[in-house]
Protein backbone atom coordinates (compact mmCIF):
# COMPACT_ATOMS: atom_id res chain seq x y z
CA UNK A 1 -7.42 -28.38 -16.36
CA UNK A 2 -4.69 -25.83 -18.43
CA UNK A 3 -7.00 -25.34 -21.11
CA UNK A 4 -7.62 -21.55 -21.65
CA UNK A 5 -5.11 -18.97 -23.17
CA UNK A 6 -4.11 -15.86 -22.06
CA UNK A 7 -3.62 -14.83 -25.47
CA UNK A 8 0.04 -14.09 -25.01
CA UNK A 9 2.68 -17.11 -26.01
CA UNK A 10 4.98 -15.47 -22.87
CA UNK A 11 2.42 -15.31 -20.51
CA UNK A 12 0.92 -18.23 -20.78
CA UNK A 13 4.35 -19.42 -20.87
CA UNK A 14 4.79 -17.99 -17.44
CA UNK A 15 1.71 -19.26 -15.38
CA UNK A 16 1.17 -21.99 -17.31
CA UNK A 17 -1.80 -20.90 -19.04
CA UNK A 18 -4.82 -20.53 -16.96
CA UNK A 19 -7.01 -23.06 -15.56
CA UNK A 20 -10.72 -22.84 -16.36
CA UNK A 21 -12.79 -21.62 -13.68
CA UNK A 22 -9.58 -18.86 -12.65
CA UNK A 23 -9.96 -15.25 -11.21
CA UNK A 24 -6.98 -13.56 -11.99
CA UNK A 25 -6.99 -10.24 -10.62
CA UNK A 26 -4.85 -7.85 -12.24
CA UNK A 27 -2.99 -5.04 -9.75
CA UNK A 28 -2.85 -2.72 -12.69
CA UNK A 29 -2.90 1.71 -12.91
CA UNK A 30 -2.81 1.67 -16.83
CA UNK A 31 -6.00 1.01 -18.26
CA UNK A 32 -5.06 1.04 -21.52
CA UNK A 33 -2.33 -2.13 -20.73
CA UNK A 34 -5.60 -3.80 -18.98
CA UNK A 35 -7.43 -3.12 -22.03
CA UNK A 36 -4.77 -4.90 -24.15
CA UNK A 37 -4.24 -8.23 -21.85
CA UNK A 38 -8.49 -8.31 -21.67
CA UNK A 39 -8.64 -7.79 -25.69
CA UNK A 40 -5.95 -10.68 -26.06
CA UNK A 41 -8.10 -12.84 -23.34
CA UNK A 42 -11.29 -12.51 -24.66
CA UNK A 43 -9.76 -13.64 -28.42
CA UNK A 44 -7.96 -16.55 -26.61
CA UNK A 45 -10.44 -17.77 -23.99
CA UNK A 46 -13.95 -17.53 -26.05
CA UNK A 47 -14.71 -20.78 -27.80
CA UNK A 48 -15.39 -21.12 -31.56
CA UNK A 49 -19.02 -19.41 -31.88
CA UNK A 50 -18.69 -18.83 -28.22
CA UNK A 51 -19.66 -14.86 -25.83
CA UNK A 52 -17.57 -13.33 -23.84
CA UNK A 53 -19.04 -10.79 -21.18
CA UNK A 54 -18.30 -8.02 -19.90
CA UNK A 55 -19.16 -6.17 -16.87
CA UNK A 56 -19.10 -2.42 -17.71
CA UNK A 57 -18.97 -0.08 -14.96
CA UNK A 58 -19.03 2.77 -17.67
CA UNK A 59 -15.55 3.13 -18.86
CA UNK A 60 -16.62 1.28 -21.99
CA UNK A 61 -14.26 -1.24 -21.33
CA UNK A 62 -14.29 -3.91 -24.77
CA UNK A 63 -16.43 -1.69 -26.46
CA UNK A 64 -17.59 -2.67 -29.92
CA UNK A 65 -15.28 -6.03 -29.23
CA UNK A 66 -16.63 -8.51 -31.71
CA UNK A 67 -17.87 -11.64 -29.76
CA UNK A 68 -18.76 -9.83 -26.70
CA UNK A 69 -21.53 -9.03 -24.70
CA UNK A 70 -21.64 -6.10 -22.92
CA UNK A 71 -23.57 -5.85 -18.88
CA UNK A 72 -24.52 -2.14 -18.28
CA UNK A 73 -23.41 -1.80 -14.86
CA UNK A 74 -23.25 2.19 -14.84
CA UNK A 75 -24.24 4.35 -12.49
CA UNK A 76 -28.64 4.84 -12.74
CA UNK A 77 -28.59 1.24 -14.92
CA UNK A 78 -30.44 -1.64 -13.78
CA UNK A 79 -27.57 -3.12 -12.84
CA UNK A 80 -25.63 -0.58 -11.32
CA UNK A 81 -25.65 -1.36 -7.93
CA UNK A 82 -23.61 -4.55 -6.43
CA UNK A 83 -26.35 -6.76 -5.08
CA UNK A 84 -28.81 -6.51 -8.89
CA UNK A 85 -25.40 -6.89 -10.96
CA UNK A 86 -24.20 -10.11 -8.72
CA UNK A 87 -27.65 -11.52 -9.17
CA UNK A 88 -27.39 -11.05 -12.68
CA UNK A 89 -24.06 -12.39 -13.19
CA UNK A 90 -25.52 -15.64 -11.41
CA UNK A 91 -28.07 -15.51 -13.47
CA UNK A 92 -26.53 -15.80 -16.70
CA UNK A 93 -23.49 -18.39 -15.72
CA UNK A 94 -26.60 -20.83 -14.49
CA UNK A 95 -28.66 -20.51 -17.42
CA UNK A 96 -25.72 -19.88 -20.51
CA UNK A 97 -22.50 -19.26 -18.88
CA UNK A 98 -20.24 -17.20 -21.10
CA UNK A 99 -16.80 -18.29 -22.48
CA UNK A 100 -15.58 -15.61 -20.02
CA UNK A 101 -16.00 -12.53 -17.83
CA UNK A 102 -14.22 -9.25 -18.20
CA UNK A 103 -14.60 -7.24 -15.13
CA UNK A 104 -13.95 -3.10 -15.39
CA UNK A 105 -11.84 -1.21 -12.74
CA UNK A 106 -13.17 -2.04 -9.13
CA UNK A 107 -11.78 0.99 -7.25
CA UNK A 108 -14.16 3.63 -8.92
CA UNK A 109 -17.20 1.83 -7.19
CA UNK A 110 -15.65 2.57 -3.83
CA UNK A 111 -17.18 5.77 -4.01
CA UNK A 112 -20.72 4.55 -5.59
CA UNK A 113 -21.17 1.33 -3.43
CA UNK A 114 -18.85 2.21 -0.94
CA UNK A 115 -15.68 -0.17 -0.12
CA UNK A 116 -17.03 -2.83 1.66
CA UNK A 117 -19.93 -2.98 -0.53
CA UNK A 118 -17.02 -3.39 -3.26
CA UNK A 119 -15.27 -6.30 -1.68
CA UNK A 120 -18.95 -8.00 -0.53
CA UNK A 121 -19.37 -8.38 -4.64
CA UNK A 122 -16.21 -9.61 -5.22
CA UNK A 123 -16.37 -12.27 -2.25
CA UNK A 124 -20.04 -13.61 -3.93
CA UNK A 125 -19.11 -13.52 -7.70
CA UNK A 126 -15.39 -15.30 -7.41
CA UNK A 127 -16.49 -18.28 -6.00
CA UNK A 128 -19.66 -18.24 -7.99
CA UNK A 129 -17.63 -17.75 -11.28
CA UNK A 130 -15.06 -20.74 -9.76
CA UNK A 131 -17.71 -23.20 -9.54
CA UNK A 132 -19.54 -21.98 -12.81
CA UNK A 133 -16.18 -22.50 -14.97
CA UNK A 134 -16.24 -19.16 -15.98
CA UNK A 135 -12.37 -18.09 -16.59
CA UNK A 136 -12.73 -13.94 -15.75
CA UNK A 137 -10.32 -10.69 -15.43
CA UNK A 138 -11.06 -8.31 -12.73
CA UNK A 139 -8.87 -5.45 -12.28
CA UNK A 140 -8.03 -3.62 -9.34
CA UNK A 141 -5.31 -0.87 -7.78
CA UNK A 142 -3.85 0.35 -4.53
CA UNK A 143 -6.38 2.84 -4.49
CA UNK A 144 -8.51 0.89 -2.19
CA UNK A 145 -5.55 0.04 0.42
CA UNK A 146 -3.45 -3.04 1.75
CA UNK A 147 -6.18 -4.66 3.83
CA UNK A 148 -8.47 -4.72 0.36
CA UNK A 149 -5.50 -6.02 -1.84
CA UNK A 150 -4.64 -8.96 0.72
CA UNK A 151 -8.49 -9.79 1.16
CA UNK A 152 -8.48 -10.41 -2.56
CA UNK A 153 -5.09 -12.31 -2.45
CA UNK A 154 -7.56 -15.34 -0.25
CA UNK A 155 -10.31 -15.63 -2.62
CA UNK A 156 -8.86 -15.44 -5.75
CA UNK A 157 -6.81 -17.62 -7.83
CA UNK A 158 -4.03 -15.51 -9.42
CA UNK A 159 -2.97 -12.26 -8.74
CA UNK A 160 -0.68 -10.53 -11.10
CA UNK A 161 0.73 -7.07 -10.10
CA UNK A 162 1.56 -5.27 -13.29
CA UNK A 163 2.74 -1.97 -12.47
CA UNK A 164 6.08 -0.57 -12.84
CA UNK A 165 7.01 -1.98 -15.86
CA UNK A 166 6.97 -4.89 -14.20
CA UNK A 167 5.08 -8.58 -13.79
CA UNK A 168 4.97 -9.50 -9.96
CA UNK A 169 3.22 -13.06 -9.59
CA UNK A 170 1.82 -12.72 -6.60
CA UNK A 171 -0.50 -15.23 -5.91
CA UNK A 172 -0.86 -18.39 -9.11
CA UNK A 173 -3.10 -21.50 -7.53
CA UNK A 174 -2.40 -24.78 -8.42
CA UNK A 175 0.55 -23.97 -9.85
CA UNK A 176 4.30 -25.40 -8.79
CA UNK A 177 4.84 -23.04 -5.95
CA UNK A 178 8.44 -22.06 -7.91
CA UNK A 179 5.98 -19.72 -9.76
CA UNK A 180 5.20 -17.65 -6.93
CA UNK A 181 6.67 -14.34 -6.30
CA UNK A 182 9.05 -14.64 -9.68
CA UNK A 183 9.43 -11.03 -11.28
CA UNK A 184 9.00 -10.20 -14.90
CA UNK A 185 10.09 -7.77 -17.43
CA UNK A 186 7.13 -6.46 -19.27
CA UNK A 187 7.27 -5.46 -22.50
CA UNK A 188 4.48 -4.00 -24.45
CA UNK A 189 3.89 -3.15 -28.76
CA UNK A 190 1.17 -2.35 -30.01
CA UNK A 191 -1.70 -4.82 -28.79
CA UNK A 192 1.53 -7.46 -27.80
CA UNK A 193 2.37 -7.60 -24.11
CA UNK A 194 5.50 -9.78 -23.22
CA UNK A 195 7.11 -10.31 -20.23
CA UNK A 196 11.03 -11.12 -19.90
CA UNK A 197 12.58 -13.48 -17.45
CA UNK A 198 14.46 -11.63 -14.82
CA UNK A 199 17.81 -11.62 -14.59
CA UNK A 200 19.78 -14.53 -13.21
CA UNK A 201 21.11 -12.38 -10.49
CA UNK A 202 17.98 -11.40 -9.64
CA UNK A 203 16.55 -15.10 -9.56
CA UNK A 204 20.01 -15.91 -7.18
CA UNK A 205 19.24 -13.23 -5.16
CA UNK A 206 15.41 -14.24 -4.20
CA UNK A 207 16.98 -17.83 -3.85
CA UNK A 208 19.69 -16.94 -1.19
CA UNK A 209 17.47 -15.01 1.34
CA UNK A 210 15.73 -17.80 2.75
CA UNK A 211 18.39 -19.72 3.21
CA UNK A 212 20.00 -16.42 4.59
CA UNK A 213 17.60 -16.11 6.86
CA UNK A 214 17.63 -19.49 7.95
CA UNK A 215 21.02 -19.85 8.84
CA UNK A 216 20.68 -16.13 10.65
CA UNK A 217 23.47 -14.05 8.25
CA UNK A 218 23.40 -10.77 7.34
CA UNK A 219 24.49 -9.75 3.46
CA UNK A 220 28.22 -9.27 4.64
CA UNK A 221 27.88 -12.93 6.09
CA UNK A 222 27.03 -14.18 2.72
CA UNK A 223 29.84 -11.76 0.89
CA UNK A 224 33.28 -13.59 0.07
């Protein structure tokens, strides 16, 4: 069901809006952009007298965000280490799930939990979010490598490569598959993030390959 916002009219425009019960994982090096699209998902996606939670590794990610509560998952709190916080995080969606989950930077915790320790949470609390119908933001980077990047790409619902200047829909499930791999403009002001179409030549471009692959032509085979 389409029935949660990402809080920005382009965007949503884009994939669709989001379907409750996504993980859309965010390829993203600028926290501050991450900050903005989590800011204008939390004020879209949290119901009318509704909390939003967040999962703060210590950056103080949606700090002092009204409507939000905040999970203390520094380094020396209760719930610092991966298998406490997932139990946690379980905890709360079975008993009052919240109107969504923010999720801080995963790639610091690579050197507190240790990578695989970093992907084993990710693997448990997806799903677990999926089922719950918790709508949540995780971000992550190429920090952690390829291998970690593509292992995400099977569990989770949308991934959304944002660096560059640019919107890279990598991954969008149950969406028409026209939606995958499209390039966007992005545009940020302020707290507004917009994405652009991509230029018509570019869209022809992405078109033709296939089919220039298909019939087995180079570039020049295709020129006039």
């Amino acid at each position: 069901m389409l029935d949660v916002g990402t809080g920005f009219t382009t965007l949503d425009e884009a994939l669709g809006g989001l379907i409750t019960g996504d993980n859309v994982v965010w390829v993203c090096d600028d926290p501050d952009l991450y900050l903005r699209l989590a800011t204008g998902f939390v004020g879209s996606a949290t119901p009318p007298g509704g909390r939003g939670l967040v999962v703060d590794f210590g950056s103080g990610l949606l700090s002092g965000t009204p409507g939000v509560d905040r999970l203390d998952a520094s380094a020396g709190a209760d719930f610092g280490r991966a298998a406490p916080l997932a139990d946690e995080l379980e905890r709360r969606t079975r008993r009052e799930p919240p109107g969504c989950l923010v999720v801080d930077h995963l790639p610091p915790l690579a050197r507190r939990w240790g990578p695989e320790s970093v992907f084993a949470f990710f693997a448990r609390v997806c799903p677990a979010m999926l089922e719950a119908g918790v709508t949540a933001y995780w971000r992550i980077d190429g920090s952690l490598g390829r291998g970690f990047v593509d292992h995400v790409r099977q569990i989770t619902q949308c991934l959304l490569d944002v660096r560059g200047e640019r919107l890279r829909v990598l991954k969008a499930e149950g969406r028409p598959d026209v939606l995958q791999g499209i390039s966007y403009q992005l545009v940020t002001d302020g707290e507004q993030v917009d994405i652009e179409s991509a230029p018509a030549g570019s869209r022809l471009a992405r078109g033709l390959g296939p089919v220039r692959r298909q019939l087995g032509l180079t570039h020049q085979g295709l020129a006039p």
